[in-house]
Protein backbone atom coordinates (compact mmCIF):
# COMPACT_ATOMS: atom_id res chain seq x y z
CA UNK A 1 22.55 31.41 1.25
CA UNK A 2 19.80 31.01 4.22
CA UNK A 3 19.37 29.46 7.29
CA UNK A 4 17.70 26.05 7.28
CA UNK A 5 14.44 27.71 9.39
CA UNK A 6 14.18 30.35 6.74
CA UNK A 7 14.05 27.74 4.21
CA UNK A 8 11.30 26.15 6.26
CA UNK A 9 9.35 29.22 6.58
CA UNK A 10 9.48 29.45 2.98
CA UNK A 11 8.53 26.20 2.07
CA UNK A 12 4.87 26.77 4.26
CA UNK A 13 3.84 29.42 2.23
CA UNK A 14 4.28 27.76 -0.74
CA UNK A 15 1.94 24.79 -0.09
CA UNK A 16 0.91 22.03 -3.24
CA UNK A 17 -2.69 22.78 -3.90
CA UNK A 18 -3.86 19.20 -3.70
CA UNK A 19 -7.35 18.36 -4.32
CA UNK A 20 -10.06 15.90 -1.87
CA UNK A 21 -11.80 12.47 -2.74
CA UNK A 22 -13.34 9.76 -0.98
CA UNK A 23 -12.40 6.67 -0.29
CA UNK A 24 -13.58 3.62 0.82
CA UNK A 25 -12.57 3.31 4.95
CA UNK A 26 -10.82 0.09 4.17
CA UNK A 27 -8.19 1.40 1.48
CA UNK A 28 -7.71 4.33 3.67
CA UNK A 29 -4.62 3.51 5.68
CA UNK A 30 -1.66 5.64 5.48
CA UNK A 31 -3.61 8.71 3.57
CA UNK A 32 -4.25 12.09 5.53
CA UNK A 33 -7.96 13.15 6.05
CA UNK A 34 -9.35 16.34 4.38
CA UNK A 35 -12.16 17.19 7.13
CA UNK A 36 -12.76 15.71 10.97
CA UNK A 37 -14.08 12.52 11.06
CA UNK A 38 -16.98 12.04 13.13
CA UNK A 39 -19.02 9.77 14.77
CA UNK A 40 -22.54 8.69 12.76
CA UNK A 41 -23.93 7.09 16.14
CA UNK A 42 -22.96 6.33 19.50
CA UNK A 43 -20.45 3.12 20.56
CA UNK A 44 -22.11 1.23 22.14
CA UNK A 45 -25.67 1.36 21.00
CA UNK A 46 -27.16 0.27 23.67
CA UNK A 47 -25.99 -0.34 27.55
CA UNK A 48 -24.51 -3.74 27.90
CA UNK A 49 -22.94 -6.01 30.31
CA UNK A 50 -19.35 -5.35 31.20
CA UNK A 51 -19.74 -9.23 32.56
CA UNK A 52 -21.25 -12.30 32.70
CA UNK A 53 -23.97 -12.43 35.35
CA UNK A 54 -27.73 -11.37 36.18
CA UNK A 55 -29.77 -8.07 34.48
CA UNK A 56 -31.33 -6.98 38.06
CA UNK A 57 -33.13 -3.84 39.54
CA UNK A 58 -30.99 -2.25 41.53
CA UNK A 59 -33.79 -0.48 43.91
CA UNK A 60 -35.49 -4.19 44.49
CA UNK A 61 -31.88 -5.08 46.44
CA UNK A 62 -31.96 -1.43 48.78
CA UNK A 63 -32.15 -3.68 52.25
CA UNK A 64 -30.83 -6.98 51.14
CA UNK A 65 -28.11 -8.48 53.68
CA UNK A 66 -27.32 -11.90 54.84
CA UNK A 67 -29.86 -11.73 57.28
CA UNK A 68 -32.43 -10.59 54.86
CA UNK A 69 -32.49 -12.23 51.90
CA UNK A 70 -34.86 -12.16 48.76
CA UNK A 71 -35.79 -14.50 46.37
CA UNK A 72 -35.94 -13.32 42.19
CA UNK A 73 -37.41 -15.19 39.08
CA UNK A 74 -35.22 -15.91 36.09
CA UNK A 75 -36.96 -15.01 32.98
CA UNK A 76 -34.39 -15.62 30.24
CA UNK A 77 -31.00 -15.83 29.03
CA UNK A 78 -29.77 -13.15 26.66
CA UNK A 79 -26.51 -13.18 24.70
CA UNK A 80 -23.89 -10.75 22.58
CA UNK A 81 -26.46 -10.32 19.90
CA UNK A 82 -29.83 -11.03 21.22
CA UNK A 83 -32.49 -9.29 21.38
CA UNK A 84 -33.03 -7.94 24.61
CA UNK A 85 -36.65 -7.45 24.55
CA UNK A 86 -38.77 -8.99 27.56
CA UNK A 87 -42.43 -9.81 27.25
CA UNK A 88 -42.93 -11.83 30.74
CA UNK A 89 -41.18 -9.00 32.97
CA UNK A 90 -42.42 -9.32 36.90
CA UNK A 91 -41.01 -7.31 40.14
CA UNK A 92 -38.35 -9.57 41.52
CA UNK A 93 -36.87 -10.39 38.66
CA UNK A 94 -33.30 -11.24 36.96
CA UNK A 95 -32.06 -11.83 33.18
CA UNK A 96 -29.08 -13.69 32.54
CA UNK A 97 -26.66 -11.53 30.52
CA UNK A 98 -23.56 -12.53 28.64
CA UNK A 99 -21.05 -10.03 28.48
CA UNK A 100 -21.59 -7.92 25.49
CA UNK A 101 -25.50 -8.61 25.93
CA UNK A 102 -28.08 -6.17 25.62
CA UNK A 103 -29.63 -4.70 29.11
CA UNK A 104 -33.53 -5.46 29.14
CA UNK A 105 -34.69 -1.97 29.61
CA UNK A 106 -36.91 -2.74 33.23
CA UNK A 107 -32.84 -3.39 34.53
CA UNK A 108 -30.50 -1.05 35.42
CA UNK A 109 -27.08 -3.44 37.11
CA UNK A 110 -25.57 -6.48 36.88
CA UNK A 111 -24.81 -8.96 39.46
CA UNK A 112 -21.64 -11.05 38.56
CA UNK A 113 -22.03 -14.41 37.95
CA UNK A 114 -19.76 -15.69 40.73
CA UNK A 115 -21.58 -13.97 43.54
CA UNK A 116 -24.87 -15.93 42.21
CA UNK A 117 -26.62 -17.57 44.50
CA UNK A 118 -29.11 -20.40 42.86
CA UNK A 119 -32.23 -21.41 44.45
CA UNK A 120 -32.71 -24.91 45.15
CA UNK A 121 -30.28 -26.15 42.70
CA UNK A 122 -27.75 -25.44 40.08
CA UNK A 123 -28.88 -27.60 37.32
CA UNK A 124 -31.51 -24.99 35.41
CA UNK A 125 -32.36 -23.04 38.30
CA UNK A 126 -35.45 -21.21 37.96
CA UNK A 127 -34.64 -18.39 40.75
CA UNK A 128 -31.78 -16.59 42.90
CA UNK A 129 -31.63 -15.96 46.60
CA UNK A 130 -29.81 -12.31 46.50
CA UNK A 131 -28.78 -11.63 50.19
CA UNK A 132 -26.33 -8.26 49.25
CA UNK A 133 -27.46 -4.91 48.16
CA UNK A 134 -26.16 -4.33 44.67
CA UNK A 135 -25.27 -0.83 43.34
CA UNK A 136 -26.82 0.70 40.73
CA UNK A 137 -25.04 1.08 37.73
CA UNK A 138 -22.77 -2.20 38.40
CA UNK A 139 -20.87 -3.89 36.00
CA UNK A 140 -22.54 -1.71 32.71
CA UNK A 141 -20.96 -0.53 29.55
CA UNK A 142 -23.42 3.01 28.38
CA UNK A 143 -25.23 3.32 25.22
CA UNK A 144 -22.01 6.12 23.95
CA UNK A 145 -19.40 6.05 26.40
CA UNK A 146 -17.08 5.06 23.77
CA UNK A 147 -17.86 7.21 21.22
CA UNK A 148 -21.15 9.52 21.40
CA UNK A 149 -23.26 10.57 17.80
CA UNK A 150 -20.99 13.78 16.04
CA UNK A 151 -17.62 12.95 18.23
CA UNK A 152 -14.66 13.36 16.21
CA UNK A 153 -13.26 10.20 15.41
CA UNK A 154 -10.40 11.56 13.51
CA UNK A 155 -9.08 15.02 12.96
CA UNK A 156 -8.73 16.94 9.98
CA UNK A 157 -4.84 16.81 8.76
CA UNK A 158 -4.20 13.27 10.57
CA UNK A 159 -2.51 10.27 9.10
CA UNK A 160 -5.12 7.19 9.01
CA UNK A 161 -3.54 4.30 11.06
CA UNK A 162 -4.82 0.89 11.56
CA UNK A 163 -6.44 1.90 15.20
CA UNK A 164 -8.56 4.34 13.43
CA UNK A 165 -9.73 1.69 10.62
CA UNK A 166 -11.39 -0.38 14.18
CA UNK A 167 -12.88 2.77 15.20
CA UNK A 168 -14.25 3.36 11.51
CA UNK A 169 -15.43 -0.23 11.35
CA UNK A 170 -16.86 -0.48 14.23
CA UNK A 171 -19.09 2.92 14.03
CA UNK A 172 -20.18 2.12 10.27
CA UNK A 173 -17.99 4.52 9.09
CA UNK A 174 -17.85 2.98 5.50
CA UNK A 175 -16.02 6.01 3.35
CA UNK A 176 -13.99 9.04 4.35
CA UNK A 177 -12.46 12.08 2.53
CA UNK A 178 -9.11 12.55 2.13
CA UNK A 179 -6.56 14.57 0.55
CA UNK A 180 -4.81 13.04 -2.87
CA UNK A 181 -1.67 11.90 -2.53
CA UNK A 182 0.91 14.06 -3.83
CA UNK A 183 2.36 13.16 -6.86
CA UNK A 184 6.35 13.61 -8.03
CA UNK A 185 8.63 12.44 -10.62
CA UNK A 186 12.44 11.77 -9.89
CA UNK A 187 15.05 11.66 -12.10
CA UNK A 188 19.15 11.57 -11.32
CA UNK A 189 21.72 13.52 -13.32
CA UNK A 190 25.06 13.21 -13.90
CA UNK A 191 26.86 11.42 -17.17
CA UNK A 192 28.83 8.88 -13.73
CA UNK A 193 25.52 7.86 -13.26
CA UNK A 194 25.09 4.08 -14.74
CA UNK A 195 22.47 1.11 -13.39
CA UNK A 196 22.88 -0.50 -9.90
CA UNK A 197 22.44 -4.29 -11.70
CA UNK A 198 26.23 -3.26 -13.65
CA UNK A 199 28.33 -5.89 -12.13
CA UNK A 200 31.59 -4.18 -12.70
CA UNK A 201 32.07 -0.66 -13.53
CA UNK A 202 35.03 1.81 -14.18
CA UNK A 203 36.61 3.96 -11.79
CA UNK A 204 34.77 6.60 -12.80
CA UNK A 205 31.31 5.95 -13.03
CA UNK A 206 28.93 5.13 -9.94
CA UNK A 207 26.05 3.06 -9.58
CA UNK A 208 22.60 4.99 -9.30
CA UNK A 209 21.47 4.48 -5.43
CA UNK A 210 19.15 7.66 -5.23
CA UNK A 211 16.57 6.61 -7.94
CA UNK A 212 15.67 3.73 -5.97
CA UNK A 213 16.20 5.27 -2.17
CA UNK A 214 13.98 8.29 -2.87
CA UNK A 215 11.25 5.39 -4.65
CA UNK A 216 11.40 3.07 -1.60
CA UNK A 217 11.47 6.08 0.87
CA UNK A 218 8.20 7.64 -0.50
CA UNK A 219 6.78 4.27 -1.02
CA UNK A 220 7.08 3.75 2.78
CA UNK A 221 4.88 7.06 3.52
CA UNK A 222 2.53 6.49 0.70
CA UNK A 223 3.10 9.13 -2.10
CA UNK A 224 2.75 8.52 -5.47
CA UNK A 225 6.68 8.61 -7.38
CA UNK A 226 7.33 8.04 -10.63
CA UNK A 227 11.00 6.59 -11.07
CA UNK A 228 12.15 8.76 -13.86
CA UNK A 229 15.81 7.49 -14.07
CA UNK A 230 18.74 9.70 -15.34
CA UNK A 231 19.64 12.67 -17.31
CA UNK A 232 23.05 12.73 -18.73
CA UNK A 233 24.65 16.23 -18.31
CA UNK A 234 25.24 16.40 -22.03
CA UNK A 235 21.24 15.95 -22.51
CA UNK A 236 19.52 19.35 -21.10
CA UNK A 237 17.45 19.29 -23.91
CA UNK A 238 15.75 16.42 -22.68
CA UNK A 239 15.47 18.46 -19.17
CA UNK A 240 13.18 20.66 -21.38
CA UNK A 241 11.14 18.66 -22.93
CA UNK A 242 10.05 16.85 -19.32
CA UNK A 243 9.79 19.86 -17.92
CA UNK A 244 7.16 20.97 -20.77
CA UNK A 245 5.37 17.93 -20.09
CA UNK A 246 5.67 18.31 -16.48
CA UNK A 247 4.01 21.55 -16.75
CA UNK A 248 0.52 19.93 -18.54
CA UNK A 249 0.65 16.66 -16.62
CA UNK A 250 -0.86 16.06 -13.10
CA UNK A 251 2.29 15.46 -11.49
CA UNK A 252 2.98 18.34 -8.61
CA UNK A 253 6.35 18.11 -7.59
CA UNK A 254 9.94 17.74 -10.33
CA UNK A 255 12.80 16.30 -8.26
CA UNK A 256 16.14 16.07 -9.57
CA UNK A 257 19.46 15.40 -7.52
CA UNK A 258 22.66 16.66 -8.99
CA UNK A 259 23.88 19.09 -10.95
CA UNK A 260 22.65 22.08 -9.14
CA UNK A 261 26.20 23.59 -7.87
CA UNK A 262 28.41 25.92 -9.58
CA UNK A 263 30.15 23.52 -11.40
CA UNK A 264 31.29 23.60 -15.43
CA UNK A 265 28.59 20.72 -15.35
CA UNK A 266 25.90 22.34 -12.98
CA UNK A 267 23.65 23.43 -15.85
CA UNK A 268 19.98 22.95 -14.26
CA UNK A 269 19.93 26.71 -12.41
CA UNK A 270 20.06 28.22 -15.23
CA UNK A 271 17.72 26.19 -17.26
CA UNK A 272 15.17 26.57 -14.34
CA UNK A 273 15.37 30.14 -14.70
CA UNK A 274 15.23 30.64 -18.62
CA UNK A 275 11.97 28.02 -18.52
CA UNK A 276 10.44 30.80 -16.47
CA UNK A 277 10.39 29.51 -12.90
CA UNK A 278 10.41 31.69 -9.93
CA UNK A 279 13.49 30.51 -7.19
CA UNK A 280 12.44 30.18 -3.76
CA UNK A 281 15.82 29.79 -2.73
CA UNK A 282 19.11 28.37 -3.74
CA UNK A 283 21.59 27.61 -1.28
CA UNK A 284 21.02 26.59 2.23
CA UNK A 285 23.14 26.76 5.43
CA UNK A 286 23.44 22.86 6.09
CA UNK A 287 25.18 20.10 5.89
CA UNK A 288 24.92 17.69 4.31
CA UNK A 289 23.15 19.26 0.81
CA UNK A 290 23.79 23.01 0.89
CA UNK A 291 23.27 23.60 -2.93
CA UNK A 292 19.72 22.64 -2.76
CA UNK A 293 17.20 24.69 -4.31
CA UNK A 294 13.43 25.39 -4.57
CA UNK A 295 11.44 27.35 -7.51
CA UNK A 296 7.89 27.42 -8.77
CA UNK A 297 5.97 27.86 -11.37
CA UNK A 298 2.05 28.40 -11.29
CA UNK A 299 1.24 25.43 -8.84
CA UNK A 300 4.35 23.67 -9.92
CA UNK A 301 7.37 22.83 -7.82
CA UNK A 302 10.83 22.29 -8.69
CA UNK A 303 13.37 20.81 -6.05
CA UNK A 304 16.95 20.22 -6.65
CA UNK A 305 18.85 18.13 -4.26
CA UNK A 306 22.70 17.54 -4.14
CA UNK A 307 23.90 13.99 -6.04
CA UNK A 308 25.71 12.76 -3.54
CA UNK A 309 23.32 10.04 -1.47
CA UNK A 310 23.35 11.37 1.83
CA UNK A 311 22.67 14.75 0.74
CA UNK A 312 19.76 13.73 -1.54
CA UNK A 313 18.94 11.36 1.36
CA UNK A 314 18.86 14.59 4.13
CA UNK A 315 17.17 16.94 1.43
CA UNK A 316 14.04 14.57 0.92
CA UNK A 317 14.11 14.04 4.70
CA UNK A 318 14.18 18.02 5.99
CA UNK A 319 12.50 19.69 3.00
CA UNK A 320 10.39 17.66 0.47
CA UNK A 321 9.09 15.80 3.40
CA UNK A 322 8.14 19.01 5.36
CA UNK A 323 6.68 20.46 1.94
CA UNK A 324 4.28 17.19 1.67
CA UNK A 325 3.52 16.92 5.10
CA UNK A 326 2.24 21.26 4.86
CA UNK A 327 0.64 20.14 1.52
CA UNK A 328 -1.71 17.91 3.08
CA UNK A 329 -2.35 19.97 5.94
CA UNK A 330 -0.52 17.68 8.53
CA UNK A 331 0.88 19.42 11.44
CA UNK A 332 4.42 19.85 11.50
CA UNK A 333 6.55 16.69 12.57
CA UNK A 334 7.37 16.41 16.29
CA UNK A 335 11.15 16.44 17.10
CA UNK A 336 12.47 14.18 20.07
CA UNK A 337 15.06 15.68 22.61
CA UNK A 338 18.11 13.11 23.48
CA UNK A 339 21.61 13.63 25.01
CA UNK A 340 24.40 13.41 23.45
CA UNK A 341 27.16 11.01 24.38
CA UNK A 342 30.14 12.43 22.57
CA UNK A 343 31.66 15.53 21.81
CA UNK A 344 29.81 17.18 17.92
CA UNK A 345 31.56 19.79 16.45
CA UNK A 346 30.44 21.45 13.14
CA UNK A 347 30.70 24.87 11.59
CA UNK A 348 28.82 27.71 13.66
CA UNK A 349 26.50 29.42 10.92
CA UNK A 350 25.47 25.63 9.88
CA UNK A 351 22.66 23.62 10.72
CA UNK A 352 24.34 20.07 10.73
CA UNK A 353 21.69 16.47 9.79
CA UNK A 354 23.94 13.92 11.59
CA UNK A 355 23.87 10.23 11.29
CA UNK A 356 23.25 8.97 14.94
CA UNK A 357 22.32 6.18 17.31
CA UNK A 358 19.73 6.01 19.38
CA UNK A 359 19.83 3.92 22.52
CA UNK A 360 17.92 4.17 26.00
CA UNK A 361 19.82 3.41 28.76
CA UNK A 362 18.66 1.19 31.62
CA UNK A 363 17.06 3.99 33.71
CA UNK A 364 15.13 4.57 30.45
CA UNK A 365 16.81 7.52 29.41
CA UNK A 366 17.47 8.34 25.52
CA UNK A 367 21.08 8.80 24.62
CA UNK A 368 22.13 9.88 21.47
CA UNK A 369 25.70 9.02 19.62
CA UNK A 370 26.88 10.79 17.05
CA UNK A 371 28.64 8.31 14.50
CA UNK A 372 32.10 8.75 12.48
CA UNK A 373 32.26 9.04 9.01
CA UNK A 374 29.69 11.80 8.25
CA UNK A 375 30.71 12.85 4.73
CA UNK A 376 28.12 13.22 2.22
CA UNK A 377 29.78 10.61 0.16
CA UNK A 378 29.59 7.98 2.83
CA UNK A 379 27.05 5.58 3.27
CA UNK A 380 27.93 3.06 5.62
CA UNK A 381 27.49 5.73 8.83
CA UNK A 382 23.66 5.84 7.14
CA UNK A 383 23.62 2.27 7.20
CA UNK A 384 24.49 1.73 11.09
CA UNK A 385 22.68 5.10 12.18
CA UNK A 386 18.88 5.58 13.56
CA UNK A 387 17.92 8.13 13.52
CA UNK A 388 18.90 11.75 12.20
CA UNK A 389 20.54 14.09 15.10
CA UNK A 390 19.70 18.13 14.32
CA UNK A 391 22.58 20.19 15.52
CA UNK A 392 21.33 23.84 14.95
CA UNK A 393 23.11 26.86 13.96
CA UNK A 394 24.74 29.41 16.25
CA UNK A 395 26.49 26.64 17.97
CA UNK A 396 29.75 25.20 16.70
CA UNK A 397 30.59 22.81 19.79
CA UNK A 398 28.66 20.19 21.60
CA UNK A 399 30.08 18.81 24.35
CA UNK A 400 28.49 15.03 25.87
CA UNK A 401 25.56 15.88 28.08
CA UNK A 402 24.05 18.14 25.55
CA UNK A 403 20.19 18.10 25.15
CA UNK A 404 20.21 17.06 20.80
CA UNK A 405 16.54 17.27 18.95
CA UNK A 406 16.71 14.13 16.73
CA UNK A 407 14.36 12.24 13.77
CA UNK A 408 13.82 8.70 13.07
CA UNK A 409 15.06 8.42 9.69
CA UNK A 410 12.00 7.41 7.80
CA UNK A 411 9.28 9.39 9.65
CA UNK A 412 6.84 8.04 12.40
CA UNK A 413 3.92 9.73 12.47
């Protein structure tokens, strides 16, 4: 058996080869890019008005007070969208500018609308009286102070969120390359195992929950699963034949959850083996889910998680999900630091996935409660909790006050 980090340090050097394709910008939420992102041409285009006011010369207002006022010629009125060109320009001279507008090239400020001062009258003035000194530069968005040509928009190995569609919208951006979505098949073991829509069942069956958990899960973070439903223990033979399948289709990842232990029962091990693949590991110091187990063969991978929910539940969570996120060259998840509220106590040598609460107080700290009832069997603890609270080995008590590293249970970024 090894520790959960050697497990992890395993599973990065054992990556999915996945290949790259592009993809229209608008169907590209949720998938991870292959290569940076950058910027075809600078945001904005063109200097604009940060307000509504008056295109002026900045230099023509150097001595302008309210004892010295000067008198400047409207020319035009240009909005978000016009054409800023100017064929009449004179000295002395102003262009009305909606905000978003274009800046006629001859100006170089803006003077807000509200400190406008009309000559004569208000009803279509022709000219200003300016009696204040404006600074250059006022009240102007730059031709790429946004974004300037060959930025990076997006980095290489980043998950494509809605913010990033604006940016990709708004710079032309119309494709992007990303990497393929992983693809896995899942099927449950077990001859208890019968279909969630039974209305009554014997004692000694139970309905299938992890089919549809480990589905909806992956859904949420966009891979590609393939609900493969349930192998009787009685039926390896079928095991074979999928796996011979498995090993011609496109499908990179095999996922099964039960069956793996040391049981009468437990007969996948073994069959893994004899078919050729090469374990990784078998056996890990957690809890929930210690009889997981890794092999490969070629560029296939073969992960067996525990049956019981919140073992298959933790298993996907801590090492398929790590696997994917390495496999499309995403950065390793971020943990979040909380402090614990009540007394933990586990095993020393085990690294302990705990179903916890997490609340801020109201000085804004983050507390963390660990909850009762954290058997593998038991799902109503999963129900109530979170988040996932990581209590590492070498420890075997926590006392309240502790400083926990915890995960949101379906991941965040």
């Amino acid at each position: 058996m090894i520790s959960y980090s050697k497990a992890l340090r395993l599973i990065e050097k054992i990556p999915i080869k996945l290949k790259n394709e592009k993809i229209s910008t608008i169907n590209s939420i949720n998938r991870v890019s292959a290569k940076n992102v950058l910027a075809p041409n600078n945001n904005p285009l063109s200097n604009n008005a940060a307000f509504d006011g008056f295109a002026i010369l900045s230099k023509e207002t150097k001595n302008l007070s309210k004892k010295k006022v000067k008198k400047f010629k409207i020319l035009k009125t240009i909005a978000a969208g016009d054409n800023p060109k100017i064929n009449n320009y004179k000295k002395n001279s102003v262009v009305e500018v909606m905000t978003g507008g274009l800046i006629p090239k001859y100006y170089d400020s803006i003077l807000p609308v509200e400190r406008a001062k009309y000559y004569l009258s208000n009803n279509k003035p022709t000219h200003l009286i300016v009696s204040e000194r404006v600074k250059k530069f006022s009240y102007i968005r730059f031709a790429g102070e946004d974004y300037q040509k060959k930025d990076i928009v997006l980095k290489k190995g980043e998950l494509i969120q809605p913010k990033h569609l604006m940016a990709f919208t708004a710079l032309g951006i119309k494709e992007v390359e990303v990497k393929k979505k992983p693809k896995i098949i899942f099927f449950s073991t077990g001859n208890e195992i019968v279909d969630y829509k039974k209305k009554t069942i014997p004692a000694w069956k139970v309905r299938n929950s992890n089919n549809y958990y480990f589905k909806t899960f992956a859904d949420i973070v966009n891979l590609e699963i393939i609900n493969g439903g349930t192998i009787k223990d009685n039926k390896s033979n079928k095991l074979k034949k999928l796996l011979k399948r498995f090993l011609k289709s496109d499908i990179d990842l095999f996922v099964t959850s039960g069956a793996i232990s040391a049981g009468k029962y437990d007969f996948i091990p073994k069959l893994i083996k004899n078919y050729g693949f090469k374990k990784c590991f078998k056996g890990v110091a957690i809890k929930p889910g210690r009889p997981i187990m890794l092999s490969k063969l070629n560029n296939k991978l073969f992960f067996g998680l525990p049956g019981n929910p919140i073992s298959c539940a933790a298993g996907f969570r801590f090492f398929i999900y790590p696997l994917l996120r390495n496999s499309l060259g995403m950065l390793r998840e971020k943990k979040f630091k909380a402090q614990l509220i009540n007394k933990y106590s586990k095993s020393r040598n085990f690294t302990h996935f705990a179903r916890c609460i997490i609340n801020f107080n109201s000085k804004g700290s983050v507390k963390l409660q660990a909850l009762q009832g954290q058997q593998s069997h038991r799902i109503e603890s999963f129900v109530k909790a979170n988040c996932w609270g990581i209590f590492p080995g070498g420890k075997g008590k926590f006392k309240t006050g502790n400083i926990i590293e915890w995960l949101h249970l379906i991941p965040s970024n």
